[in-house]
Protein backbone atom coordinates (compact mmCIF):
# COMPACT_ATOMS: atom_id res chain seq x y z
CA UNK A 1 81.81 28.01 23.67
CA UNK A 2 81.06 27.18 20.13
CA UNK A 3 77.57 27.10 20.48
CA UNK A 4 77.20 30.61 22.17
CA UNK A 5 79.51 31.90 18.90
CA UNK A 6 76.79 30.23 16.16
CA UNK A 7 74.25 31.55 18.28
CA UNK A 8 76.07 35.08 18.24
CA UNK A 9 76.11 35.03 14.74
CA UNK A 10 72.67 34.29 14.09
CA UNK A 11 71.69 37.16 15.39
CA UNK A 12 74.43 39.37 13.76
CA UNK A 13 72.71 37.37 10.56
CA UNK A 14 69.62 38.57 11.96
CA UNK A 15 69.95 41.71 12.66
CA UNK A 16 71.64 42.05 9.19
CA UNK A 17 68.93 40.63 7.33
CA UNK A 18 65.43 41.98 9.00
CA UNK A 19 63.56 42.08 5.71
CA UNK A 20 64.12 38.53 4.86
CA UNK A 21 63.76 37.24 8.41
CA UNK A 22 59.96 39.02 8.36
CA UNK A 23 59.35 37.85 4.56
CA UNK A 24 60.56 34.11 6.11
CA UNK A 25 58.01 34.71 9.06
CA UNK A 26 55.24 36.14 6.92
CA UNK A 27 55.90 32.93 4.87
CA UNK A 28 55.46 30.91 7.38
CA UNK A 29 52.43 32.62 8.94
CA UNK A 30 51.23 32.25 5.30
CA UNK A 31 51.99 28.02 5.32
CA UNK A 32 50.30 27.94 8.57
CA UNK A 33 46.97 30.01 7.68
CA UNK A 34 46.73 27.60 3.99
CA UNK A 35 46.87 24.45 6.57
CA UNK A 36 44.25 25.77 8.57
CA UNK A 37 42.21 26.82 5.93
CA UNK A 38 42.75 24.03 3.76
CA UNK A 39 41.91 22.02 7.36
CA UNK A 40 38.56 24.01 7.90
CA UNK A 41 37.92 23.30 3.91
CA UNK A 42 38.05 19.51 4.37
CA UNK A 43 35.66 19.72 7.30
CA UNK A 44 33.30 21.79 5.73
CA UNK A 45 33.05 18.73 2.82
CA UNK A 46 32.93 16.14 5.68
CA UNK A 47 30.41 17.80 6.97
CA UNK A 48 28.38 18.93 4.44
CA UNK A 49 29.13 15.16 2.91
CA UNK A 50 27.46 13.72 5.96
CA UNK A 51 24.57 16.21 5.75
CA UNK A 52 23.96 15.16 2.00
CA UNK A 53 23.96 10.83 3.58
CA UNK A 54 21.42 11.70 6.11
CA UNK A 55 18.99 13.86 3.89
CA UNK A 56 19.34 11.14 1.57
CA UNK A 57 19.04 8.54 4.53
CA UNK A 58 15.91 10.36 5.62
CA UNK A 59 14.50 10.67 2.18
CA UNK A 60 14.92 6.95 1.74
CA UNK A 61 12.80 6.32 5.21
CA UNK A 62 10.54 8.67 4.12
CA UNK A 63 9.28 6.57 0.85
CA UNK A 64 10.00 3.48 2.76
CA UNK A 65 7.17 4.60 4.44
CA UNK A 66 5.62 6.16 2.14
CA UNK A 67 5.46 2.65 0.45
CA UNK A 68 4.59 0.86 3.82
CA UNK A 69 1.57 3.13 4.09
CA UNK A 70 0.31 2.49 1.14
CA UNK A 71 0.44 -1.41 0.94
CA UNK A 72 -1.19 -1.61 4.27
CA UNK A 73 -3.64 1.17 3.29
CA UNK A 74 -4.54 -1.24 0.34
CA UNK A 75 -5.50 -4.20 2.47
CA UNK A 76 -9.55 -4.75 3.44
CA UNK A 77 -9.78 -6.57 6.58
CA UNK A 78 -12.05 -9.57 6.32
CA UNK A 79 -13.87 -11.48 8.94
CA UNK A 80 -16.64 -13.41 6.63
CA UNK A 81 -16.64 -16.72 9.13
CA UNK A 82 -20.40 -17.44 9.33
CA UNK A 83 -19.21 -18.21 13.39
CA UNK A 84 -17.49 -15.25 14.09
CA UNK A 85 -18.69 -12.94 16.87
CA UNK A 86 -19.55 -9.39 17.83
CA UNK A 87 -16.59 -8.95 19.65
CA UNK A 88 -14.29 -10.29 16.79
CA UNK A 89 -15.85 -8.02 14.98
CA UNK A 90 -15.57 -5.22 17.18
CA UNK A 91 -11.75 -6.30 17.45
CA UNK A 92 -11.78 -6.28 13.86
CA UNK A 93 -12.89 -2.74 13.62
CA UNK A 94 -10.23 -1.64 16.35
CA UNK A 95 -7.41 -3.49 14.27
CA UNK A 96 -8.64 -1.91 11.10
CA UNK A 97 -8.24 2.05 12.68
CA UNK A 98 -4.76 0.84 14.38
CA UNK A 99 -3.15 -0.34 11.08
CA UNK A 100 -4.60 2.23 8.61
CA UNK A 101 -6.38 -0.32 6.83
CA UNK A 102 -8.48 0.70 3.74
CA UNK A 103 -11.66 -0.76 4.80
CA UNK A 104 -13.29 -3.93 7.09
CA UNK A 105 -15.14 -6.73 4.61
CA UNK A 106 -18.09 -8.25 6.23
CA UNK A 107 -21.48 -10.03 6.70
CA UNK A 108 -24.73 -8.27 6.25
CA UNK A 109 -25.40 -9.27 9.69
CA UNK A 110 -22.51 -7.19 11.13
CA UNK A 111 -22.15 -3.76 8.78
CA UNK A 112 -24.49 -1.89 11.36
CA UNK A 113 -22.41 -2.81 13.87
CA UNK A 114 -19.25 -1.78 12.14
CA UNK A 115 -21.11 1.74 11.55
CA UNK A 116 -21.40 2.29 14.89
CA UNK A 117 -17.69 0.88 15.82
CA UNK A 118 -15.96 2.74 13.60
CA UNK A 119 -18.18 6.60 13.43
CA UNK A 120 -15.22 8.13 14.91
CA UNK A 121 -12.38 6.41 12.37
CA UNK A 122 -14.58 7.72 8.85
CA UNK A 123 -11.48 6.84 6.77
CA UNK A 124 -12.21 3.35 7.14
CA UNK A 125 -14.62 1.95 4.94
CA UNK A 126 -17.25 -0.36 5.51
CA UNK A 127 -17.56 -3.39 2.75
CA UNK A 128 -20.30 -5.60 2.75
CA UNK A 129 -21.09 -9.11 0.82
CA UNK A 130 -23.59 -9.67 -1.33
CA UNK A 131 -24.76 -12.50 -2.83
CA UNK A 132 -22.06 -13.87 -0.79
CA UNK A 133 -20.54 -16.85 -1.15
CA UNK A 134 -22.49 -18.94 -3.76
CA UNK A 135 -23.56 -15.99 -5.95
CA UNK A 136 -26.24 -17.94 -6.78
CA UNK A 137 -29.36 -16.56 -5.18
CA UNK A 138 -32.25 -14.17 -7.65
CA UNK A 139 -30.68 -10.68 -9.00
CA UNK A 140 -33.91 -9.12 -6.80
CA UNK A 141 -32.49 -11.05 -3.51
CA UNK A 142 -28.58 -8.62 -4.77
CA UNK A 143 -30.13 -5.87 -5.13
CA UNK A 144 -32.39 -6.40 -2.11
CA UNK A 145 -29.12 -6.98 0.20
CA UNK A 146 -27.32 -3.94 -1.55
CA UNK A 147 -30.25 -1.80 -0.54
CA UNK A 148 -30.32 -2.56 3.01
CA UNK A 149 -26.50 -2.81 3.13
CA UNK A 150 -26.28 0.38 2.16
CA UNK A 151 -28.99 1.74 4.70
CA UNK A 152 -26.89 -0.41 7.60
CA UNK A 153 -23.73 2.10 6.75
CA UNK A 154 -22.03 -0.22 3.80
CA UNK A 155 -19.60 2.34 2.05
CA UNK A 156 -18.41 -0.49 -0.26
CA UNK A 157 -20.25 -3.67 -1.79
CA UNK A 158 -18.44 -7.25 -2.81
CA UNK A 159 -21.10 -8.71 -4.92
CA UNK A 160 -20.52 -12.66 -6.33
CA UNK A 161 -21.69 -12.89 -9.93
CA UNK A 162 -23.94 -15.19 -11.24
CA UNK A 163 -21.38 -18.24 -12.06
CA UNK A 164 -24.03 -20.57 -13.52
CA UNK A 165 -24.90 -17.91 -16.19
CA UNK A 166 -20.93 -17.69 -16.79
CA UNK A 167 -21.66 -21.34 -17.53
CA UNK A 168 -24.10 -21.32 -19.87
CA UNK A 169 -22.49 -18.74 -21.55
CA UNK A 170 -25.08 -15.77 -20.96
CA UNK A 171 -22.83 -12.63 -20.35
CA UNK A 172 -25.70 -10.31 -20.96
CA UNK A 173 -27.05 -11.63 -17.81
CA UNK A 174 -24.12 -11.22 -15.81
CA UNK A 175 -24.24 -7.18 -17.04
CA UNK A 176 -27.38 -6.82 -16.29
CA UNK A 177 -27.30 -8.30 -13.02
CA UNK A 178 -24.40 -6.09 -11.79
CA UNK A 179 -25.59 -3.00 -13.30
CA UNK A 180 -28.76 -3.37 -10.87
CA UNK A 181 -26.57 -4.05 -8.48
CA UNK A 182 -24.51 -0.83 -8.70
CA UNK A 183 -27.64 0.95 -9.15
CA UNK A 184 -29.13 -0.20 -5.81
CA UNK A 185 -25.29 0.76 -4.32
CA UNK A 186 -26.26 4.58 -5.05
CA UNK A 187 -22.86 5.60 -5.76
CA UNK A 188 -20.82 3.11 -3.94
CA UNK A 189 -17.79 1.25 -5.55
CA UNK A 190 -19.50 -2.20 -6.20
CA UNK A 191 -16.56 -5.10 -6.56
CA UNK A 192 -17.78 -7.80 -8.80
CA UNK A 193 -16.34 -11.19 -7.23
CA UNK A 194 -15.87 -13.47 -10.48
CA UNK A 195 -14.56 -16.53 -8.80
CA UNK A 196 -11.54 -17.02 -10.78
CA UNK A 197 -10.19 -20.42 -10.13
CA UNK A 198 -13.98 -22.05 -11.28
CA UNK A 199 -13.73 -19.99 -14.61
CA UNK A 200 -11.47 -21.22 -17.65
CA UNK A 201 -9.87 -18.11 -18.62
CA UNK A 202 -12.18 -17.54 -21.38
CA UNK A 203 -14.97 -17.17 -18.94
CA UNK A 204 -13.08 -15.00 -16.37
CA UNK A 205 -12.09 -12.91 -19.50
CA UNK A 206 -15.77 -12.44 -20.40
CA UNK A 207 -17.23 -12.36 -17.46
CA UNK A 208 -15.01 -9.52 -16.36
CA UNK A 209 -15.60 -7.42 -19.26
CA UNK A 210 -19.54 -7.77 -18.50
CA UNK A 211 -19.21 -6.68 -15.15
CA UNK A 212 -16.58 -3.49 -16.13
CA UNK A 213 -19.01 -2.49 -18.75
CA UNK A 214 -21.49 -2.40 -16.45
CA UNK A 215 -20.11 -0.20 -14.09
CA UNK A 216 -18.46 -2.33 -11.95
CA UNK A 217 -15.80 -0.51 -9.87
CA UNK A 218 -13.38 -3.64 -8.75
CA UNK A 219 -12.83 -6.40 -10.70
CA UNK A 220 -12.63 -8.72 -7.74
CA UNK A 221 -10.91 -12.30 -8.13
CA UNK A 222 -12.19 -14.77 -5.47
CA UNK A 223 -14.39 -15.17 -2.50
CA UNK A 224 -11.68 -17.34 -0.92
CA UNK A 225 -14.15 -19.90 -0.47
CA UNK A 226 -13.22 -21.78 -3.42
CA UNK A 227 -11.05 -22.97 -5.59
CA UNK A 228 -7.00 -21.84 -5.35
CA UNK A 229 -7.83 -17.93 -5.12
CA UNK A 230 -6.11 -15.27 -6.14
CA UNK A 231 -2.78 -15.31 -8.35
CA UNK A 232 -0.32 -13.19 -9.76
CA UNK A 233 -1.36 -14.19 -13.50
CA UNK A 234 -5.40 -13.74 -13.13
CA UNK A 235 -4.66 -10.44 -11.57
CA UNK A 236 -2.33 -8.94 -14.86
CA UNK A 237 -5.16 -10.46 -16.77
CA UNK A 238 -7.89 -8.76 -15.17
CA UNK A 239 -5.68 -5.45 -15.51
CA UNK A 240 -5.69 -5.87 -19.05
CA UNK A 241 -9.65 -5.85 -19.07
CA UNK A 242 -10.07 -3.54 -16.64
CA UNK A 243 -8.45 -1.13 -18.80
CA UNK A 244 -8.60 2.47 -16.75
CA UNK A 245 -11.68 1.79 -16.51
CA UNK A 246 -11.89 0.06 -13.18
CA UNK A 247 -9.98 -1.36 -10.78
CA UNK A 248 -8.69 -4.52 -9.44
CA UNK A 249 -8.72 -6.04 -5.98
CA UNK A 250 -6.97 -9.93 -4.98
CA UNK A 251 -8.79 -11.84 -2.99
CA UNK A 252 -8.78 -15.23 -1.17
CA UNK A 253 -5.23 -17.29 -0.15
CA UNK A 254 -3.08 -13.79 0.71
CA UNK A 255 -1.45 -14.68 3.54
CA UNK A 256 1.88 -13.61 3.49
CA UNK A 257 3.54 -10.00 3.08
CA UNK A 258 5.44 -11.47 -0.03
CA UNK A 259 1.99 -12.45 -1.81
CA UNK A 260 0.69 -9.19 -1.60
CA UNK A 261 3.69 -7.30 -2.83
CA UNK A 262 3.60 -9.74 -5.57
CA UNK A 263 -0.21 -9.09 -6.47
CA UNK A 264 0.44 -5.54 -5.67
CA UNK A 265 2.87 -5.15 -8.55
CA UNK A 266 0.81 -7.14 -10.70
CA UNK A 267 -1.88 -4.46 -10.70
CA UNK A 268 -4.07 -4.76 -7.55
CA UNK A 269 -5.04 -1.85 -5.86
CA UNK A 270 -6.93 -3.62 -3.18
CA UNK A 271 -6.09 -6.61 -1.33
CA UNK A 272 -8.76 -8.91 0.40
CA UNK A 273 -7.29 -10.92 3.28
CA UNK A 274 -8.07 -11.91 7.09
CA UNK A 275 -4.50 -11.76 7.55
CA UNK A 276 -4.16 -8.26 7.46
CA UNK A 277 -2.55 -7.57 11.12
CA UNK A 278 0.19 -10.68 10.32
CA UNK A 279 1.07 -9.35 6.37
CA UNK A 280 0.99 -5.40 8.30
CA UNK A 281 3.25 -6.70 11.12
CA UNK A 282 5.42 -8.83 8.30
CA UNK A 283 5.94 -5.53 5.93
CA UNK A 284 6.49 -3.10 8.91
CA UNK A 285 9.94 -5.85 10.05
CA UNK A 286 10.66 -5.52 6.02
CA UNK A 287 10.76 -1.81 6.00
């Protein structure tokens, strides 16, 4: 009974008061259309928030990437055993057009096989030794073995200096030597190998500067033959000769993924190694 008399009076209330009951619905339509939109406002930053983390997620792969290309595209992929065979070098080849590897380092006895291996991958170089590993042999013997590297399909030639006349102090042979050398190369980037770890730095110092002013286009630390190979500090030193004016690639002992990051930002720009497929595999697992 009481309940059906409030409820009658509401809606005498009501029907007393129809402005204020629509201004107390239009209020409440209003509350209700500020929710949603506030609502649809704090999805729109949500989701324009998680639009701006994967664009930056992507852009972060992308130079991850970016960065893992170009570390593996600095490596040249050496097979310089005197025992190794045409199918490891065939293999070699393969591995080198798989990876994206800057070039394959080998024996004048293989290059005109790695011509004919690799004429359908012609972003991978060809680098052949000269000289190779001793250094030691007549500047006519360098230049003879540029010359017919070079008609095999060499793009690139590693050339060991003359150490003995780093010994004796006689630089100006050293320039002269390499300038034939890049003469004979017709073009092609000749890397002086200086055999760092045999050299007191004074020599290495020297002996770089000959080969640089003589238009030597690496400054090349080690045949990996001897000695402790390449490090960290002969590489920033070489940089300092080097100048602009050529480059620098690490060679002999690079193993490891964490080496040739390490020589990378020291200043390398090339990076001799038969481990290239391990240090690839080992960067792609860091990235």
């Amino acid at each position: 009974m009481f309940g059906t008399k409030k409820k009658e009076t509401e809606e005498v209330v009501k029907a007393a008061d129809p402005a204020g009951q629509a201004a107390a619905n239009a209020a409440q339509a209003a509350q209700r259309a500020a929710q949603r939109a506030d609502a649809a406002a704090q999805h729109a930053a949500a989701t324009a928030e998680e639009a701006e983390r994967r664009e930056f997620e992507a852009y972060k792969k992308e130079k991850k990437l970016e960065e893992l290309h170009r570390l593996i595209g600095m490596i040249d992929h050496t097979l310089l055993r005197q025992t190794a065979t045409k199918d490891e070098i065939k293999k070699l080849c393969a591995e080198a057009v798989e990876y994206g590897f800057c070039s394959v380092c080998v024996q004048p006895v293989y290059v005109s096989a790695c011509y004919s291996y690799l004429k359908k991958a012609p972003d991978v170089k060809i680098a052949c030794v000269v000289g190779f590993p001793m250094g030691e042999n007549k500047t006519e013997t360098k230049v003879f073995e540029t010359k017919r590297a070079v008609l095999d399909g060499a793009n690139e030639i590693d050339m060991v200096i003359c150490l003995s006349a780093v010994k004796n102090g006689n630089y100006g042979y050293v320039k002269r030597e390499v300038k034939k050398v890049v003469k004979a190369a017709k073009g092609r980037p000749v890397k002086a190998i200086l055999e760092t770890s045999m050299l007191t730095r004074d020599e290495m110092l020297k002996a770089a500067a000959a080969a640089r002013d003589a238009g030597a286009a690496f400054l090349k630390t080690s045949t990996g033959y001897f000695g402790g190979g390449a490090t960290v500090e002969d590489v920033q030193a070489l940089k300092q000769i080097a100048g602009g004016a050529c480059s620098v690639k690490a060679s002999g002992g690079v193993r490891t993924a964490q080496q040739l990051r390490a020589l990378a930002d020291a200043g390398a720009e090339r990076i001799g190694t038969s481990s290239g497929t391990s240090i690839a595999d080992e960067l792609k697992k860091q990235m």
